[in-house]
PDB file of N, CA and C in Angstrom:
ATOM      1  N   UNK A   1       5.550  -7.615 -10.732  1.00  0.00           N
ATOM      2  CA  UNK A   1       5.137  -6.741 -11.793  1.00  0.00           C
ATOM      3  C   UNK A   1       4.839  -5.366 -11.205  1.00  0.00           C
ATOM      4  N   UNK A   2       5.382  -4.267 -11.707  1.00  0.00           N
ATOM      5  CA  UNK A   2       5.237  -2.799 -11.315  1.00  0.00           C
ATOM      6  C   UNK A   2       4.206  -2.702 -12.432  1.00  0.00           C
ATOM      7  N   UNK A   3       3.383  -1.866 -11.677  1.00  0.00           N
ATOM      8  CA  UNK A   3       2.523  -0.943 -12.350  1.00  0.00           C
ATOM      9  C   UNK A   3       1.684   0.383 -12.243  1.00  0.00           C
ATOM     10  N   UNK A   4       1.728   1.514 -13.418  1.00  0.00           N
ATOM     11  CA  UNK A   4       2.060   2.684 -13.480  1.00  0.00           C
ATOM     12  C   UNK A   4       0.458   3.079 -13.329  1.00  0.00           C
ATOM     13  N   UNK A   5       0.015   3.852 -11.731  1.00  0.00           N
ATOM     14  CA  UNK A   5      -1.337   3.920 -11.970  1.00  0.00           C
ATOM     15  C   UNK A   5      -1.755   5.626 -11.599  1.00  0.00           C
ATOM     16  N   UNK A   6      -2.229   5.701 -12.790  1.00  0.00           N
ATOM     17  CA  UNK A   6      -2.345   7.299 -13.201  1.00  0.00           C
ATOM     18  C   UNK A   6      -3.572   7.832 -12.192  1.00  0.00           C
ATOM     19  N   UNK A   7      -3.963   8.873 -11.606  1.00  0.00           N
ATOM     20  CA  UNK A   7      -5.415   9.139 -11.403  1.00  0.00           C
ATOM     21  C   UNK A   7      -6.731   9.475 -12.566  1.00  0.00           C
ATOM     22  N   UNK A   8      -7.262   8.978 -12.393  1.00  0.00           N
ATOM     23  CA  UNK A   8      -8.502   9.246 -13.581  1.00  0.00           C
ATOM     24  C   UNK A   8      -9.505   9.259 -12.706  1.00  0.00           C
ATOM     25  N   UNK A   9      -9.983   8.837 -11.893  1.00  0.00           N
ATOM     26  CA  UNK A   9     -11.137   9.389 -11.317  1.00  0.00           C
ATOM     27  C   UNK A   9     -10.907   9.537  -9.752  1.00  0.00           C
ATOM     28  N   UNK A  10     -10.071  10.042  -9.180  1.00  0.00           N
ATOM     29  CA  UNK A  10      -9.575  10.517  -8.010  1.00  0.00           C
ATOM     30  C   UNK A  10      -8.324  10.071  -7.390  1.00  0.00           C
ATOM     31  N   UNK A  11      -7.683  10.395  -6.518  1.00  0.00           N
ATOM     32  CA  UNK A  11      -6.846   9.446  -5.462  1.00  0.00           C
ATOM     33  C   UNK A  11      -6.948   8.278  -5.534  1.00  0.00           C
ATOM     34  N   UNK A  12      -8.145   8.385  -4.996  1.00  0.00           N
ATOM     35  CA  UNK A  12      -8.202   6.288  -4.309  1.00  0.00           C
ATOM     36  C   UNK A  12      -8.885   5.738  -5.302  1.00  0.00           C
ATOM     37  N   UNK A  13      -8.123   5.260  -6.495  1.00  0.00           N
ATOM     38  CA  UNK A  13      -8.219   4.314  -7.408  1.00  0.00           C
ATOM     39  C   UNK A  13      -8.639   2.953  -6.913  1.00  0.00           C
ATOM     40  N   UNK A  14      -9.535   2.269  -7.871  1.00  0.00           N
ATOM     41  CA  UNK A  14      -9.666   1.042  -6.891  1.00  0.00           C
ATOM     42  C   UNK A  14      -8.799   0.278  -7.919  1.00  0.00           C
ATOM     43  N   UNK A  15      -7.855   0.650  -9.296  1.00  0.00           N
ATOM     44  CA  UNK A  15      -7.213   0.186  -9.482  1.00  0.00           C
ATOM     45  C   UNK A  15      -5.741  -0.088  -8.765  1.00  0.00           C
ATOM     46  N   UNK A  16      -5.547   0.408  -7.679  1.00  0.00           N
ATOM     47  CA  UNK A  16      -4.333   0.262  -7.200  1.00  0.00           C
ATOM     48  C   UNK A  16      -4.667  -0.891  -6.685  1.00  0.00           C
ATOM     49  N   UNK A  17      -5.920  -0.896  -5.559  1.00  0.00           N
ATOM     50  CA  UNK A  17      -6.158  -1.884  -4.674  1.00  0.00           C
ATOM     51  C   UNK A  17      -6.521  -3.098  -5.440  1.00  0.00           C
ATOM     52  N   UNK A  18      -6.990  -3.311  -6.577  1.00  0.00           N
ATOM     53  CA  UNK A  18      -7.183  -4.735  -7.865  1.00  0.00           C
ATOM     54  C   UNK A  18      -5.764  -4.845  -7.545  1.00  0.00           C
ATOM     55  N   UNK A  19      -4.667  -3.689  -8.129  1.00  0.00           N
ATOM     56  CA  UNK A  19      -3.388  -4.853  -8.181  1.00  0.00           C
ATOM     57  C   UNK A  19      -2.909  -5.373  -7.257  1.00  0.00           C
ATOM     58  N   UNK A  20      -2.955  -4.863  -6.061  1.00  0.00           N
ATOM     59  CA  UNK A  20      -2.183  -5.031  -4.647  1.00  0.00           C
ATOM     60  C   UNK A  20      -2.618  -6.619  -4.358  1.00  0.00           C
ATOM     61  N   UNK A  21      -4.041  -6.679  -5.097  1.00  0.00           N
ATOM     62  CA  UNK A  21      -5.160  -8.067  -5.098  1.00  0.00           C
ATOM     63  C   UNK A  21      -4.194  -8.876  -5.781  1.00  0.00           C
ATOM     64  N   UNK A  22      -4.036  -8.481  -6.474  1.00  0.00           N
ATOM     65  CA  UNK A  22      -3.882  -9.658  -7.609  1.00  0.00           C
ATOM     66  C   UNK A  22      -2.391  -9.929  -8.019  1.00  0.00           C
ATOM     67  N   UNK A  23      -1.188  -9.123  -6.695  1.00  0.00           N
ATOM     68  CA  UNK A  23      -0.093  -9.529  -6.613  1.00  0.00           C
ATOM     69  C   UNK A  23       0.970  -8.446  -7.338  1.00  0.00           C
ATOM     70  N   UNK A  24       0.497  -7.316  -8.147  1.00  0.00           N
ATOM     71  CA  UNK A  24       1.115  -6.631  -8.720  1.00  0.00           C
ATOM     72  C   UNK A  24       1.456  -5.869  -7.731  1.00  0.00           C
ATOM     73  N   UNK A  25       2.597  -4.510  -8.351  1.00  0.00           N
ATOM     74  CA  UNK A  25       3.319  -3.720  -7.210  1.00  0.00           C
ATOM     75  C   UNK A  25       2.657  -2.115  -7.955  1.00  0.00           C
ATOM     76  N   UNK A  26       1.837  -1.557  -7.505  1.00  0.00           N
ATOM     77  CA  UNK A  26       1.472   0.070  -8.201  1.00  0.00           C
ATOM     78  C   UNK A  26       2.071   0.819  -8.089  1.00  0.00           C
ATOM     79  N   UNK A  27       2.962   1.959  -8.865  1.00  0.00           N
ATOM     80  CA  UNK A  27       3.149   2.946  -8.546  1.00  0.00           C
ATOM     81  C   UNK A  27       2.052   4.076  -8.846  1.00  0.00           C
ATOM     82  N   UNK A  28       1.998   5.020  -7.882  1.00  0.00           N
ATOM     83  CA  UNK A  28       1.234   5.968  -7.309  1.00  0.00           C
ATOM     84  C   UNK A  28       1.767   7.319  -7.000  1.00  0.00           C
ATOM     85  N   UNK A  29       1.465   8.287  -7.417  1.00  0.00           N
ATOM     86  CA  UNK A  29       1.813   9.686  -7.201  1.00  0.00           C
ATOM     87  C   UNK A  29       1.590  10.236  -5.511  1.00  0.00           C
ATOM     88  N   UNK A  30       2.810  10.551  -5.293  1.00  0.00           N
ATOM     89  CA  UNK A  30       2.360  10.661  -3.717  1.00  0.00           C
ATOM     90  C   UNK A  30       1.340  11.991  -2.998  1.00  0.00           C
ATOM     91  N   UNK A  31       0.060  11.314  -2.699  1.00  0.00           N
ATOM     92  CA  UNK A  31      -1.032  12.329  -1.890  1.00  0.00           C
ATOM     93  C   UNK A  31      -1.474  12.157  -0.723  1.00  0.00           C
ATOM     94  N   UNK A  32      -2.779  12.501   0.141  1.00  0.00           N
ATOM     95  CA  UNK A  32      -3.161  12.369   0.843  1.00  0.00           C
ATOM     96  C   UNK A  32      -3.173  10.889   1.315  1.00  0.00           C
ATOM     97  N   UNK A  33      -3.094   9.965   0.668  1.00  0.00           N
ATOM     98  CA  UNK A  33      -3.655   8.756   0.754  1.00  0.00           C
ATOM     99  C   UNK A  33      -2.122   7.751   1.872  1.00  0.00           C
ATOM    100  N   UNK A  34      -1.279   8.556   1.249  1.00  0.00           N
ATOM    101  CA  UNK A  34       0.003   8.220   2.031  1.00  0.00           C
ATOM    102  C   UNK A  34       0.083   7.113   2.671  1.00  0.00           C
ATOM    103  N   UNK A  35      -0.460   7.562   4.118  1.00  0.00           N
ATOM    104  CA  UNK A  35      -0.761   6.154   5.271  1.00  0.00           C
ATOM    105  C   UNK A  35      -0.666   4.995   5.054  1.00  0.00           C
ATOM    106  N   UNK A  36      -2.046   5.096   3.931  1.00  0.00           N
ATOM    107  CA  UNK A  36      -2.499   3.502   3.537  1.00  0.00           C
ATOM    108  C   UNK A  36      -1.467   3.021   3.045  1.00  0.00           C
ATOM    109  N   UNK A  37      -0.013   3.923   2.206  1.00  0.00           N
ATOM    110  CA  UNK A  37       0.434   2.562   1.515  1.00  0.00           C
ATOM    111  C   UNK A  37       1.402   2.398   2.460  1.00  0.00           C
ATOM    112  N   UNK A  38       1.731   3.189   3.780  1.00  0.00           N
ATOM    113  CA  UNK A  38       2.606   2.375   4.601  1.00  0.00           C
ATOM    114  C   UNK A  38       2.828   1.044   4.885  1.00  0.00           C
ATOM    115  N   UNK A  39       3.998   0.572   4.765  1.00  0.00           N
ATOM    116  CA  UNK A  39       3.812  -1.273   4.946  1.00  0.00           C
ATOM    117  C   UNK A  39       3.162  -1.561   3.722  1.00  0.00           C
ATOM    118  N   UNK A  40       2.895  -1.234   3.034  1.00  0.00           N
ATOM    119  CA  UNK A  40       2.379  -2.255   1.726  1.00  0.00           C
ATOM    120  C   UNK A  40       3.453  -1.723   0.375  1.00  0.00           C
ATOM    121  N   UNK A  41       3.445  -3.053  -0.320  1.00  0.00           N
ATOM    122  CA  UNK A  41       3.997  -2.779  -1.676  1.00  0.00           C
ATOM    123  C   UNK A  41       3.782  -2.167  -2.432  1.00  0.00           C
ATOM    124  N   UNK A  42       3.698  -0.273  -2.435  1.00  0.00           N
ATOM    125  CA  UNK A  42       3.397   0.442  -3.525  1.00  0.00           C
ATOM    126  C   UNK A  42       4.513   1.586  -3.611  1.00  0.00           C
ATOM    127  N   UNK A  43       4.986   1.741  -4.646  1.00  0.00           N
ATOM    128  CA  UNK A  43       6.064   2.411  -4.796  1.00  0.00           C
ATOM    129  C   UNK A  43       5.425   4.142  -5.343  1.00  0.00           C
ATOM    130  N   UNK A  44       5.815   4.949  -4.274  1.00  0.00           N
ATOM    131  CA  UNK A  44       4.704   6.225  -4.153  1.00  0.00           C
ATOM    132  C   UNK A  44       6.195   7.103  -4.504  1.00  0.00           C
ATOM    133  N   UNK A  45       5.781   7.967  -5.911  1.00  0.00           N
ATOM    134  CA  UNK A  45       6.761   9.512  -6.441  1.00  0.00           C
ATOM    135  C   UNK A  45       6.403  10.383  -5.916  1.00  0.00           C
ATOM    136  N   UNK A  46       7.135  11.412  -6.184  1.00  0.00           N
ATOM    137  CA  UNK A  46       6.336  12.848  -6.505  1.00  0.00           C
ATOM    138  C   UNK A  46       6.107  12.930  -7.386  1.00  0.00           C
ATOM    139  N   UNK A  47       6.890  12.706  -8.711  1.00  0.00           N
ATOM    140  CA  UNK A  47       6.436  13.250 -10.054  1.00  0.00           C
ATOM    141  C   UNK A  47       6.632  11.790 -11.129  1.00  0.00           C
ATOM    142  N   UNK A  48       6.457  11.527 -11.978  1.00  0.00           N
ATOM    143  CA  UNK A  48       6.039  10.291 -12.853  1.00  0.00           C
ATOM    144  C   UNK A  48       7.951  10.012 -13.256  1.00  0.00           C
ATOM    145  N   UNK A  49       8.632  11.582 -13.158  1.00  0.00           N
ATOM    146  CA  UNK A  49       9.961  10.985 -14.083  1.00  0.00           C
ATOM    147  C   UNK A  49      10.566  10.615 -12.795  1.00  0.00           C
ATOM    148  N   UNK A  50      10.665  10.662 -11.611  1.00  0.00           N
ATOM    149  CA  UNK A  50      11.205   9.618 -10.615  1.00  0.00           C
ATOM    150  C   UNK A  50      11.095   7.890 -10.748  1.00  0.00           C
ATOM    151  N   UNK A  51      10.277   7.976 -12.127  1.00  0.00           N
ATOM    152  CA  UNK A  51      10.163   6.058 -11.996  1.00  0.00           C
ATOM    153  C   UNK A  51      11.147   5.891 -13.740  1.00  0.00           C
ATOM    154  N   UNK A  52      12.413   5.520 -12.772  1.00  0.00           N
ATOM    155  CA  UNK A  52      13.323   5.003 -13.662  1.00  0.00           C
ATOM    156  C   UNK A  52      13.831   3.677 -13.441  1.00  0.00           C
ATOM    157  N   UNK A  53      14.217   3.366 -14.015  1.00  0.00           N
ATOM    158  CA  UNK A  53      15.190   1.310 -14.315  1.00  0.00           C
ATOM    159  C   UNK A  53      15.252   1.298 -12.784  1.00  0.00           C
ATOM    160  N   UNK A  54      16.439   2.511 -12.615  1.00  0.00           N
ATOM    161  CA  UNK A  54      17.041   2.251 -11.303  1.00  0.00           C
ATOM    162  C   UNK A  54      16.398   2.517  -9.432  1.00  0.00           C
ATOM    163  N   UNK A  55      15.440   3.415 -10.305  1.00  0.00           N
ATOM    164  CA  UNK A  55      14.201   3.462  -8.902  1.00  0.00           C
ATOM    165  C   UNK A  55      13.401   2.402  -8.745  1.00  0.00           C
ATOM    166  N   UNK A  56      12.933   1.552  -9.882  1.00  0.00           N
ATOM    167  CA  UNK A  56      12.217   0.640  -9.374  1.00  0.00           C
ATOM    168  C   UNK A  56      13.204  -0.594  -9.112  1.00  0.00           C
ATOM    169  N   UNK A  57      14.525  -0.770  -9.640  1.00  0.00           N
ATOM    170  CA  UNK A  57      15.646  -1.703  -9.199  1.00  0.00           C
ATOM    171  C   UNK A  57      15.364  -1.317  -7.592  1.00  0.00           C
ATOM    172  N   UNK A  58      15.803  -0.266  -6.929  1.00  0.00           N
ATOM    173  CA  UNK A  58      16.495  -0.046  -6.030  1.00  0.00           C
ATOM    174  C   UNK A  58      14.646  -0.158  -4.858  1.00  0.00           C
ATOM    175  N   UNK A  59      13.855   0.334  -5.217  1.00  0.00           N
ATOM    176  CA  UNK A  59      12.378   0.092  -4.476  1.00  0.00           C
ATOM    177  C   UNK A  59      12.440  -1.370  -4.341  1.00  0.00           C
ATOM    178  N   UNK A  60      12.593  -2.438  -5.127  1.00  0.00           N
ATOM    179  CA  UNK A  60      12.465  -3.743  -5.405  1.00  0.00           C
ATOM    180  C   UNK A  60      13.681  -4.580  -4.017  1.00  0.00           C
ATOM    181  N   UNK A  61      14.443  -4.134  -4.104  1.00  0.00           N
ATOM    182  CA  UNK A  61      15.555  -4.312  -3.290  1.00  0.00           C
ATOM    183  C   UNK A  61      15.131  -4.255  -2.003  1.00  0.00           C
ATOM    184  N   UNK A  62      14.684  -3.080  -1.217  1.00  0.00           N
ATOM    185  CA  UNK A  62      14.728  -2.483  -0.371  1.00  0.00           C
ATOM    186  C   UNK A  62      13.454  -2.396   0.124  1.00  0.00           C
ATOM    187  N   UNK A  63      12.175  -2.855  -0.820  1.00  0.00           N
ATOM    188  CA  UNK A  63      11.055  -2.859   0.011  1.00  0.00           C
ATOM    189  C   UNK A  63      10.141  -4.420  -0.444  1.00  0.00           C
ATOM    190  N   UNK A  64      10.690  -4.670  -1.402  1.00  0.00           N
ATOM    191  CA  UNK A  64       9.595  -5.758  -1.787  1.00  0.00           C
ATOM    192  C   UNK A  64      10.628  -7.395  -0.837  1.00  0.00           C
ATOM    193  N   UNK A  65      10.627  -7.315   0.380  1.00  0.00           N
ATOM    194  CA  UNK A  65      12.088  -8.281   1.246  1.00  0.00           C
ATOM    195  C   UNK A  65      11.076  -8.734   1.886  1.00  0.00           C
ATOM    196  N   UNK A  66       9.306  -8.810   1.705  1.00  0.00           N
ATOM    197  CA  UNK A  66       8.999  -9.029   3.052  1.00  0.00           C
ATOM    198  C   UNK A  66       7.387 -10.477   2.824  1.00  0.00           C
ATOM    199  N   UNK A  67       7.827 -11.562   2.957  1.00  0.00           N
ATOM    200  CA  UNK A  67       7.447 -12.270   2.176  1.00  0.00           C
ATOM    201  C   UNK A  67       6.279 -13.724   3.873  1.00  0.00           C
ATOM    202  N   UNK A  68       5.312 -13.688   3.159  1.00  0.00           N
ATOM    203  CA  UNK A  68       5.256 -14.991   4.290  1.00  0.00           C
ATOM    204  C   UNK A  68       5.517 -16.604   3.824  1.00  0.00           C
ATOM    205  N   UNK A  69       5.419 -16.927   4.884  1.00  0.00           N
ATOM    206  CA  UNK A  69       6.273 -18.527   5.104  1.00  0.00           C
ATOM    207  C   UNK A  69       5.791 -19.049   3.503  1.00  0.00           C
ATOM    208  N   UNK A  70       4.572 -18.916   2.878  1.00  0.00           N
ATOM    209  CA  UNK A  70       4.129 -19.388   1.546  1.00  0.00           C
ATOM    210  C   UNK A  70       5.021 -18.698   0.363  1.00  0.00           C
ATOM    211  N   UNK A  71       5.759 -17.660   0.699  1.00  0.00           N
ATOM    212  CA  UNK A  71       6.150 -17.033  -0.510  1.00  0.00           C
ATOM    213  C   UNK A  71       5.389 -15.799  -0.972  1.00  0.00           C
ATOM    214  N   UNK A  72       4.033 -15.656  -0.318  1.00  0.00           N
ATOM    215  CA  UNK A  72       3.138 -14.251  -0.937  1.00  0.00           C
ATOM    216  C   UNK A  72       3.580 -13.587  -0.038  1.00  0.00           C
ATOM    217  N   UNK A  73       4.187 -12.125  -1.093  1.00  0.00           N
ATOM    218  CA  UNK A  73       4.086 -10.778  -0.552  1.00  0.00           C
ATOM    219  C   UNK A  73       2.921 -10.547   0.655  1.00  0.00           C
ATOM    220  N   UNK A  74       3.573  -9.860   1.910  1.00  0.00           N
ATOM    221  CA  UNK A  74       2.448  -9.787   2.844  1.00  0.00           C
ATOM    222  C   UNK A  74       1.848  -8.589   2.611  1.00  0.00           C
ATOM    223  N   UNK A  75       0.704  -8.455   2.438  1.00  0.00           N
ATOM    224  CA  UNK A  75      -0.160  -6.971   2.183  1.00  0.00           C
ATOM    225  C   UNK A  75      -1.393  -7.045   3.575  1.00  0.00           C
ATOM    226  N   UNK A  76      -0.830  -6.758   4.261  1.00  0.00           N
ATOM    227  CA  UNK A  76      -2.611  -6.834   5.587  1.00  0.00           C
ATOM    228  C   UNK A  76      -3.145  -5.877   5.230  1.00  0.00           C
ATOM    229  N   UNK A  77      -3.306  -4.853   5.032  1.00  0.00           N
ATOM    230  CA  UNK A  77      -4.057  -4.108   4.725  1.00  0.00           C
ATOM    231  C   UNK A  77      -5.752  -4.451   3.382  1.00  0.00           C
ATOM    232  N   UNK A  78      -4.972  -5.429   3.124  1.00  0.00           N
ATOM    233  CA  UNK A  78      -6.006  -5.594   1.895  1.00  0.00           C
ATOM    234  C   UNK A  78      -7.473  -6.369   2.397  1.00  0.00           C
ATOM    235  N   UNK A  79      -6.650  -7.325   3.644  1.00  0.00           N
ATOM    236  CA  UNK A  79      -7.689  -8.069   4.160  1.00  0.00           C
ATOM    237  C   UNK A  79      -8.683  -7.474   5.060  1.00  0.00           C
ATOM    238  N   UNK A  80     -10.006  -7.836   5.174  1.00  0.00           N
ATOM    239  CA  UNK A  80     -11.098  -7.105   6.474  1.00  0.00           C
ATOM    240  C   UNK A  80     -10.533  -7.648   7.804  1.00  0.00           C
ATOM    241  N   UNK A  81      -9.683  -8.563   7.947  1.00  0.00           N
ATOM    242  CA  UNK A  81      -9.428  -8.881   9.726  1.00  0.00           C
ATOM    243  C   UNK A  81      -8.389  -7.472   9.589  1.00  0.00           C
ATOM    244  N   UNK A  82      -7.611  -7.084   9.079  1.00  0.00           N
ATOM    245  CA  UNK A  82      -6.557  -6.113   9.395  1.00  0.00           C
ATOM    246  C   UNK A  82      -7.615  -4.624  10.134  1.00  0.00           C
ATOM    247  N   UNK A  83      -8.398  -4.218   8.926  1.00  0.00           N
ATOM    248  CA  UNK A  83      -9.541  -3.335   9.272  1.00  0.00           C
ATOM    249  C   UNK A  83     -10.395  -3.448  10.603  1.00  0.00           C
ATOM    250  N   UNK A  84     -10.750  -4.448  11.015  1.00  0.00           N
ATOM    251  CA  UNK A  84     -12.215  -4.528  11.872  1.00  0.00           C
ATOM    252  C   UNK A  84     -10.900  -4.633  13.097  1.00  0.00           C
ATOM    253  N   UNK A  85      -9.615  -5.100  13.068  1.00  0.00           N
ATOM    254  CA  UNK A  85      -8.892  -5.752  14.030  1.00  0.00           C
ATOM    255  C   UNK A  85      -8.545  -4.086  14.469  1.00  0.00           C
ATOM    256  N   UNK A  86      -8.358  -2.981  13.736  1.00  0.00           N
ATOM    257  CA  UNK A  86      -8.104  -1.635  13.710  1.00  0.00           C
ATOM    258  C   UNK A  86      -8.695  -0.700  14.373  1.00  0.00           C
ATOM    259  N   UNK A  87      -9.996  -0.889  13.911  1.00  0.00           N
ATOM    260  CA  UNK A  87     -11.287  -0.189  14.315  1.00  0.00           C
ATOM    261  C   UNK A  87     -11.489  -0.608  15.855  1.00  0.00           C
ATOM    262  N   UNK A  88     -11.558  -2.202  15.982  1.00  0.00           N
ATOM    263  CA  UNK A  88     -11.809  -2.588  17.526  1.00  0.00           C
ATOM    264  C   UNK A  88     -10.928  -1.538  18.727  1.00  0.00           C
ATOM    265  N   UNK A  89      -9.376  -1.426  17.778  1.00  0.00           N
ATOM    266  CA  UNK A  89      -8.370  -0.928  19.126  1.00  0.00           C
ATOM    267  C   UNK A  89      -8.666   0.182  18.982  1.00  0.00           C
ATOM    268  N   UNK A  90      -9.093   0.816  17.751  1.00  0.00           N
ATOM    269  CA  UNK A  90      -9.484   2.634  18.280  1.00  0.00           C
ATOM    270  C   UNK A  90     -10.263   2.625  19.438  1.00  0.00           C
ATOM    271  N   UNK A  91     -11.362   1.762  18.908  1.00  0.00           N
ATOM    272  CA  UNK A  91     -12.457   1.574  19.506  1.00  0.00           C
ATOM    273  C   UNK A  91     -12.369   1.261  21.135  1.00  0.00           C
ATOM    274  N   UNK A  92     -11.563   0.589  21.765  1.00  0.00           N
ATOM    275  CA  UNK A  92     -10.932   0.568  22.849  1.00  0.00           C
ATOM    276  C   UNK A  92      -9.950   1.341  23.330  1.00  0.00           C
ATOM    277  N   UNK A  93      -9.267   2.285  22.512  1.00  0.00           N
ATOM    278  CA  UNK A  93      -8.456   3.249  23.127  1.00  0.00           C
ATOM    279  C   UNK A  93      -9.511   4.493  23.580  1.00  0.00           C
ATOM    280  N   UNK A  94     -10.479   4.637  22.524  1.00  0.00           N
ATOM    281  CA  UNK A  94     -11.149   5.768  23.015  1.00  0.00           C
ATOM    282  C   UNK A  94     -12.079   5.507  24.084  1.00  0.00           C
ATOM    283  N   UNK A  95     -12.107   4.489  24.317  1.00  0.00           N
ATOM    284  CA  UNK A  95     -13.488   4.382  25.427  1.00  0.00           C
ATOM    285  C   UNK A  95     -12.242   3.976  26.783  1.00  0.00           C
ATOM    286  N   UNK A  96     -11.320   3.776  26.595  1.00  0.00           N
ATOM    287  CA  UNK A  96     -10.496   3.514  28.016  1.00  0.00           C
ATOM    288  C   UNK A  96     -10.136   5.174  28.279  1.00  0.00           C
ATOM    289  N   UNK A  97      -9.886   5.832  26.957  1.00  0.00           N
ATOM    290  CA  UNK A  97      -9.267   7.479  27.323  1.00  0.00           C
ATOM    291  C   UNK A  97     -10.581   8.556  27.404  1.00  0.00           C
ATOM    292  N   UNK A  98     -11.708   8.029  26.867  1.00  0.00           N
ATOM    293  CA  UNK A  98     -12.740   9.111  27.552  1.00  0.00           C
ATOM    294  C   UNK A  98     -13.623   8.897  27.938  1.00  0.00           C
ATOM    295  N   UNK A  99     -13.803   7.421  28.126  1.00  0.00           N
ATOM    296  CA  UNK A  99     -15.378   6.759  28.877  1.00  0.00           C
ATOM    297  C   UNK A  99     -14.774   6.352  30.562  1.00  0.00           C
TER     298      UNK A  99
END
């Protein structure tokens, strides 16, 4: 399921992240937030009339291919081991490069 998520109270909607939860695919106007949806299932425009039949055909094709052994879309990002697992290696790059 695609779904069309407008800003209403900033960027980082926590409606994107409900759907990403709950298995849906968001589209999102592309901003600052960028990064985060690297590797994850969100189909990011510039402008709202880029989401046609054939853009979300062809997004669907080409990005939604990436599935684990159960069949669920893989999203790490959503989970806290992805985060704390993140933070640790900053956390060790900076203390090996300036401690």
């Amino acid at each position: 399921m695609l779904l069309q998520n407008t800003r209403r109270n900033g960027i980082d909607c926590h409606r994107t992240w409900e759907a990403l939860a709950m298995g849906a695919v968001p589209i999102v106007q592309k901003s600052e937030l960028q990064p985060l949806y690297d590797d994850m299932p969100v189909m990011v425009v510039n402008d709202w009339t880029e989401v046609t039949k054939e853009s979300m055909q062809a997004f669907q094709k080409n990005k939604l291919n990436r599935f684990d052994k159960d069949g669920v879309p893989v999203r790490p990002k959503l989970w806290l081991r992805y985060w704390v697992n993140y933070i640790t290696k900053l956390k060790m790059k900076y203390m090996k490069d300036f401690c």
